[in-house]
N, C-alpha and C. Protein backbone atom coordinates (compact mmCIF):
# COMPACT_ATOMS: atom_id res chain seq x y z
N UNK A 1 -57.54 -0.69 100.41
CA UNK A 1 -58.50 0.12 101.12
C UNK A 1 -58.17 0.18 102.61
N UNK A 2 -57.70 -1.12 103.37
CA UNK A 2 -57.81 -1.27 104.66
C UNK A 2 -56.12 -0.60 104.60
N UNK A 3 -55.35 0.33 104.06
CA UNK A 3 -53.93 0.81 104.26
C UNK A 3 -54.35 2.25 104.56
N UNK A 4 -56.03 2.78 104.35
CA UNK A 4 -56.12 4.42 104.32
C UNK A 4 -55.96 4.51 105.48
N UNK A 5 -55.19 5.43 106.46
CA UNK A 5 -55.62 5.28 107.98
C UNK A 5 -56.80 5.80 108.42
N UNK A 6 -57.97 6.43 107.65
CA UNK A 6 -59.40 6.24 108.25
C UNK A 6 -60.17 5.37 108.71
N UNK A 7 -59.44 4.43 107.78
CA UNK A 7 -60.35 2.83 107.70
C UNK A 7 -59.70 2.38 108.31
N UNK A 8 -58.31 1.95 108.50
CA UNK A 8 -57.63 1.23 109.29
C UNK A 8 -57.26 1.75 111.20
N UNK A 9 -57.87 3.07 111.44
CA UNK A 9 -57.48 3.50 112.98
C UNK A 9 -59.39 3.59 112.58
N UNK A 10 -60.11 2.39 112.40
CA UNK A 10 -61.60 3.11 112.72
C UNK A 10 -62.28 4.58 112.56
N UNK A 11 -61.80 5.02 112.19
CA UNK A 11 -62.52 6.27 112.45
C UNK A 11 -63.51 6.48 112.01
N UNK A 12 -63.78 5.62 111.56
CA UNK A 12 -65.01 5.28 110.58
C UNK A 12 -66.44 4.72 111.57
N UNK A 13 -65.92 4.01 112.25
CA UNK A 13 -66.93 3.41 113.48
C UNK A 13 -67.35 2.08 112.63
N UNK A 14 -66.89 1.12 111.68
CA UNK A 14 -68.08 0.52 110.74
C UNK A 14 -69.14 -0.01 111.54
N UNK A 15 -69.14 -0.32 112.65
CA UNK A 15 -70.76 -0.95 113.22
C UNK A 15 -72.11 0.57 112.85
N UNK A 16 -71.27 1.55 113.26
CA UNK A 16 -72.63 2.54 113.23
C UNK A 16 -72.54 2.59 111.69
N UNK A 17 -71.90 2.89 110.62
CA UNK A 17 -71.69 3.12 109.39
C UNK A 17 -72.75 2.12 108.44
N UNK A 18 -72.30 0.98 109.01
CA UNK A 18 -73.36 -0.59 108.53
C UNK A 18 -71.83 -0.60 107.68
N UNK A 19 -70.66 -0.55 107.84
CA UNK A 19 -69.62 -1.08 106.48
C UNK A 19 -69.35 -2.79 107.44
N UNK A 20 -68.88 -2.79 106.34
CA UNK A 20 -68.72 -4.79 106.32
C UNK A 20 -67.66 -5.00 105.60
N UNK A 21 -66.27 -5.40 106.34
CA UNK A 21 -65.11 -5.79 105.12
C UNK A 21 -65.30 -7.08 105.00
N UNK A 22 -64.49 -7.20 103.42
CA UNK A 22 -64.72 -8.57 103.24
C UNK A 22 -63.44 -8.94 102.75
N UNK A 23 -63.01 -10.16 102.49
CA UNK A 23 -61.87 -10.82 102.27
C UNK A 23 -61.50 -11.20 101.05
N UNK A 24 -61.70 -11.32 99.99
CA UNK A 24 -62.30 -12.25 98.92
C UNK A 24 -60.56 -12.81 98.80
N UNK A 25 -60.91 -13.99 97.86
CA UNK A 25 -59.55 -14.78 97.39
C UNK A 25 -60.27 -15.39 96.39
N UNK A 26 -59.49 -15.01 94.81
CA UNK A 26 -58.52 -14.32 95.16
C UNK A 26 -58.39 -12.94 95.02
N UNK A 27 -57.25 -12.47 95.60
CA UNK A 27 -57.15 -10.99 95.98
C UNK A 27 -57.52 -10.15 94.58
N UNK A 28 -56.60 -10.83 93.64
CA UNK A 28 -56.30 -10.13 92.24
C UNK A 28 -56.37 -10.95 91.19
N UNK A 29 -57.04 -10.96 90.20
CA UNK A 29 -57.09 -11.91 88.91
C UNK A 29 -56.71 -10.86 87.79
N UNK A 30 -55.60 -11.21 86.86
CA UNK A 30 -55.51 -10.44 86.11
C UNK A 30 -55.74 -11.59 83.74
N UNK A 31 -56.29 -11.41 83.89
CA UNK A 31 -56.27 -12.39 82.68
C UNK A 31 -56.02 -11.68 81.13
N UNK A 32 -55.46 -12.09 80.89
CA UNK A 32 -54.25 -11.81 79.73
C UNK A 32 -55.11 -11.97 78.02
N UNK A 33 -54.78 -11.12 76.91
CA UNK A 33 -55.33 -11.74 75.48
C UNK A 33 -55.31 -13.36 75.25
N UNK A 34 -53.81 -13.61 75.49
CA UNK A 34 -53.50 -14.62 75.14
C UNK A 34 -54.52 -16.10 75.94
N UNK A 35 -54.90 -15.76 76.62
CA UNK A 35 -55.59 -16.76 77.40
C UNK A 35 -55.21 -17.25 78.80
N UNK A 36 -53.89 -16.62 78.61
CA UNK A 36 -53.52 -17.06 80.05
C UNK A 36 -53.51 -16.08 81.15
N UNK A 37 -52.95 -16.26 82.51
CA UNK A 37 -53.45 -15.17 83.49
C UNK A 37 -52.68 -15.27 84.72
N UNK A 38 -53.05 -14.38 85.52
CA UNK A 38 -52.20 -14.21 86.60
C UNK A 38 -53.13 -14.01 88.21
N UNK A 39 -52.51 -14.89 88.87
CA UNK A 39 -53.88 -14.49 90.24
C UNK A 39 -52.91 -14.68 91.71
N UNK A 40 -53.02 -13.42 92.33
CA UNK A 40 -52.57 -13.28 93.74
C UNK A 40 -53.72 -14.03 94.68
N UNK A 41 -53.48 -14.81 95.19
CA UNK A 41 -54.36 -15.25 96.42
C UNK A 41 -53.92 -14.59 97.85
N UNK A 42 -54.47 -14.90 99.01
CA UNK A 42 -54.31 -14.83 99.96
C UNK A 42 -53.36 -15.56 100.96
N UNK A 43 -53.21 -17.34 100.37
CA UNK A 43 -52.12 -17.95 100.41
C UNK A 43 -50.68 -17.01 99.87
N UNK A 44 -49.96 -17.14 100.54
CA UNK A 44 -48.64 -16.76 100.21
C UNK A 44 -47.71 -18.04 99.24
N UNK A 45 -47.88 -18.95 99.37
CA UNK A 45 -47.16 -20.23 98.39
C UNK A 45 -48.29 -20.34 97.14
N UNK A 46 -49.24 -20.15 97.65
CA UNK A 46 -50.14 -20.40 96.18
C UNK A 46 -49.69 -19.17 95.01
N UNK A 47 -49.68 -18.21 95.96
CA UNK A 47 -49.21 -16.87 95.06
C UNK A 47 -48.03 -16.88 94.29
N UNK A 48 -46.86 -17.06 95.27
CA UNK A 48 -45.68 -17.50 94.65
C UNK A 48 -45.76 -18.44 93.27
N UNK A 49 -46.22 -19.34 93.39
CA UNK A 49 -46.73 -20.57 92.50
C UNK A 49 -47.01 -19.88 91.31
N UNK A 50 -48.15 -19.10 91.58
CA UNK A 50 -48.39 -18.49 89.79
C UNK A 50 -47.61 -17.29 89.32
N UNK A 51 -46.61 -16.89 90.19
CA UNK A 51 -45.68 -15.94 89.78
C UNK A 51 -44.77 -16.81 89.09
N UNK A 52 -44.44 -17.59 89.40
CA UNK A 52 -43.55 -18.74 88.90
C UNK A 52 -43.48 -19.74 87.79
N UNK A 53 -45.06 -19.32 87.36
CA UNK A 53 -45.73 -19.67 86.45
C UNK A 53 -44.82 -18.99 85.00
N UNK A 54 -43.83 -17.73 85.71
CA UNK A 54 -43.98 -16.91 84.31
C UNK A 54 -42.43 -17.15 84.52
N UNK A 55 -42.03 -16.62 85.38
CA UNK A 55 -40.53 -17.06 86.16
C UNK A 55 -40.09 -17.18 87.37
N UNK A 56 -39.44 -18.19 87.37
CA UNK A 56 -39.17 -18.41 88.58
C UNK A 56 -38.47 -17.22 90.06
N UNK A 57 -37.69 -16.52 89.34
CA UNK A 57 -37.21 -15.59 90.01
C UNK A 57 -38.07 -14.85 90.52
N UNK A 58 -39.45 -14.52 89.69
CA UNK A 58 -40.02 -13.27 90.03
C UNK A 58 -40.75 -14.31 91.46
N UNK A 59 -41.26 -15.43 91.28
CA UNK A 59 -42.10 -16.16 92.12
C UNK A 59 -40.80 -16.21 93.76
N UNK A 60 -39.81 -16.21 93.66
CA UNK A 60 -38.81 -16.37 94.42
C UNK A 60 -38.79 -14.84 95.51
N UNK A 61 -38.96 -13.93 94.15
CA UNK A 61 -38.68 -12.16 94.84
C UNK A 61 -39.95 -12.00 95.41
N UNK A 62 -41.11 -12.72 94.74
CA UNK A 62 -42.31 -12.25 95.56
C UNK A 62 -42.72 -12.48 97.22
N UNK A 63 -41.60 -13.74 97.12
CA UNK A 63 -41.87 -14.39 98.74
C UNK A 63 -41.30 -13.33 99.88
N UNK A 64 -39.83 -13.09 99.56
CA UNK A 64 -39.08 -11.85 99.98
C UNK A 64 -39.98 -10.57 100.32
């Protein structure tokens, strides 16, 4: 959201608007049939970590 350049050059004004960003972590939870799952945080090593979970390489390319 914060990549549209409305939102990101203000143009928006958020104080007069009443908008409120928020941060959350984690960023992305994605959870799988099987039971298992996948979650981007806001940490950059934590993230890596559960990419790595599946393979290592991909956890390696994600840091890049």
């Amino acid at each position: 959201m914060q990549g549209n350049p409305i939102l990101r050059d203000d143009e928006l004004k958020p104080r007069r608007v009443r908008l409120e960003y928020i941060h959350p972590d984690p960023v992305y939870h994605m959870p799988f049939p099987d039971g298992s799952y996948l979650t981007q945080w806001r940490d950059l090593d934590r993230t890596c970590e559960e990419f790595a979970k599946y393979s290592n390489k991909d956890g390696l390319a994600y840091r890049e």
